[in-house]
Protein backbone atom coordinates (compact mmCIF):
# COMPACT_ATOMS: atom_id res chain seq x y z
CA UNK A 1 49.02 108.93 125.26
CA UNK A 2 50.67 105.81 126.54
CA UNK A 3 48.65 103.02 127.63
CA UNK A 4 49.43 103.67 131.66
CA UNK A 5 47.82 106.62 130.97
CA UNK A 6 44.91 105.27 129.22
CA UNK A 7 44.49 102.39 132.04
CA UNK A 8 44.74 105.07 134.63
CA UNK A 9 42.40 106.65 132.96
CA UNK A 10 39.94 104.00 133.15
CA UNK A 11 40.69 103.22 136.77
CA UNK A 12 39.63 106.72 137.29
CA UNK A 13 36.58 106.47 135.72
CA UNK A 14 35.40 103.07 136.99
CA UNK A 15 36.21 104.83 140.84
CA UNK A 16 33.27 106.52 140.33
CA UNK A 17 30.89 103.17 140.46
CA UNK A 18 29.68 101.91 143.52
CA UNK A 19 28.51 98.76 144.67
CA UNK A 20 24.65 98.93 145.37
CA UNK A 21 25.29 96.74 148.26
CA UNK A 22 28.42 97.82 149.87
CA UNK A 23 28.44 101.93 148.62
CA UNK A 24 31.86 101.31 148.38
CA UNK A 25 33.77 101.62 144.84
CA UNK A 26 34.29 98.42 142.88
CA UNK A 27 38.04 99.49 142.31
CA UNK A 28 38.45 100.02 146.15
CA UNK A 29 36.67 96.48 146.92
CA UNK A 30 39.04 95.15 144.51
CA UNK A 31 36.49 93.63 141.79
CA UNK A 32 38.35 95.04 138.81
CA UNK A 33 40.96 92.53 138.66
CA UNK A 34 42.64 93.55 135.22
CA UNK A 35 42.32 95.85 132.16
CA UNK A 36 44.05 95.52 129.08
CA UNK A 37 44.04 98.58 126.22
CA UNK A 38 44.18 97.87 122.45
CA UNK A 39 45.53 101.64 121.76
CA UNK A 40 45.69 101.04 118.00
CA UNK A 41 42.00 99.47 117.79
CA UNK A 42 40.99 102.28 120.79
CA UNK A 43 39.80 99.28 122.74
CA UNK A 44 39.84 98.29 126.44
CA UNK A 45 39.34 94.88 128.23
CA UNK A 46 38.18 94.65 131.72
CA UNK A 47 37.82 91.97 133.62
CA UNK A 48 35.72 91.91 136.61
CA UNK A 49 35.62 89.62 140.03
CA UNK A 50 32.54 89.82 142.20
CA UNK A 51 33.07 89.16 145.88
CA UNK A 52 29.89 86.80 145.66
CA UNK A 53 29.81 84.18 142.72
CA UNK A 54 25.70 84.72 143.04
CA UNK A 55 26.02 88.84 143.28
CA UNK A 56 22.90 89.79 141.46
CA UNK A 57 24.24 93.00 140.71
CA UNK A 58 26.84 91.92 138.41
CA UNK A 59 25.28 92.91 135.29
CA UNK A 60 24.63 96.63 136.69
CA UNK A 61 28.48 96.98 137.78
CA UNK A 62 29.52 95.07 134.60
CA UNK A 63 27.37 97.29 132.13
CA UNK A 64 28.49 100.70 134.17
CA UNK A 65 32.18 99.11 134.04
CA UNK A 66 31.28 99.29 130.27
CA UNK A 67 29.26 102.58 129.65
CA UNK A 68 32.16 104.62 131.55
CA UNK A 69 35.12 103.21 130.47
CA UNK A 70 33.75 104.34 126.80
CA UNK A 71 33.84 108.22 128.30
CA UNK A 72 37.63 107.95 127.90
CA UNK A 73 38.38 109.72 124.81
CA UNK A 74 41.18 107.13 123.89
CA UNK A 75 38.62 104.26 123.82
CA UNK A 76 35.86 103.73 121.37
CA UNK A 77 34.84 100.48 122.80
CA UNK A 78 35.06 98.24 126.14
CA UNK A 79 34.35 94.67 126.68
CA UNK A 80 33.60 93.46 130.09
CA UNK A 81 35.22 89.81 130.97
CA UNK A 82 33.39 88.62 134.16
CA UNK A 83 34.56 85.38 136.03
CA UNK A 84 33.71 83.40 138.94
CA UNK A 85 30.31 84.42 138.65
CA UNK A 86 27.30 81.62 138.42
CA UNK A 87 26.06 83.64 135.54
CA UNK A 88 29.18 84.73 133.64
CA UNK A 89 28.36 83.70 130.60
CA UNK A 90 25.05 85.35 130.20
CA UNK A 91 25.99 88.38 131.95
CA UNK A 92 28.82 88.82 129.50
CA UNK A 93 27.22 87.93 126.08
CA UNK A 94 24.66 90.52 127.71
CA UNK A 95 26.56 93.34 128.58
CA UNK A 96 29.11 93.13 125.15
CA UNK A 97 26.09 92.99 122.97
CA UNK A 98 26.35 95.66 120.47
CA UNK A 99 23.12 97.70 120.02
């Protein structure tokens, strides 16, 4: 499958997650700002803009961001980048931990 495909793929899967604020779709309120796929490794990179630098529901979008992107058969694992958040750091050392 080309990597499009694979991205679409993901887009299509990360449609389905709404913010708990707005009830809107992250992709539709534009937070998903790139992803990148590592088809060799079966990996995927997302990176991930809240509209508020102090959301407090980053780490819920980010870790659903994470958990359905994995559903795609072509990827095995997905890190979650976010930026211009307060709390970046944490939330991402948080949400990429492996179990």
């Amino acid at each position: 499958m080309a990597e499009e495909e694979i991205k679409q793929l993901i887009y299509d899967k990360l449609k389905g997650i709404a913010d708990p604020h707005m009830g809107v779709s992250i992709v539709d309120m534009g937070l998903i700002q790139e992803i990148e796929v590592d088809e060799e490794n079966k990996k995927a990179r997302i990176t991930i803009k809240p509209t508020n630098p102090m959301c407090m529901s980053v780490a819920n979008i980010a870790m659903a961001a994470r958990l359905e992107a994995e559903k795609v058969d072509e990827i095995d694992k997905a890190e979650i980048n976010v930026i211009d958040h307060m709390m970046k750091d944490e939330v991402n050392e948080l949400v990429n931990k492996d179990e």
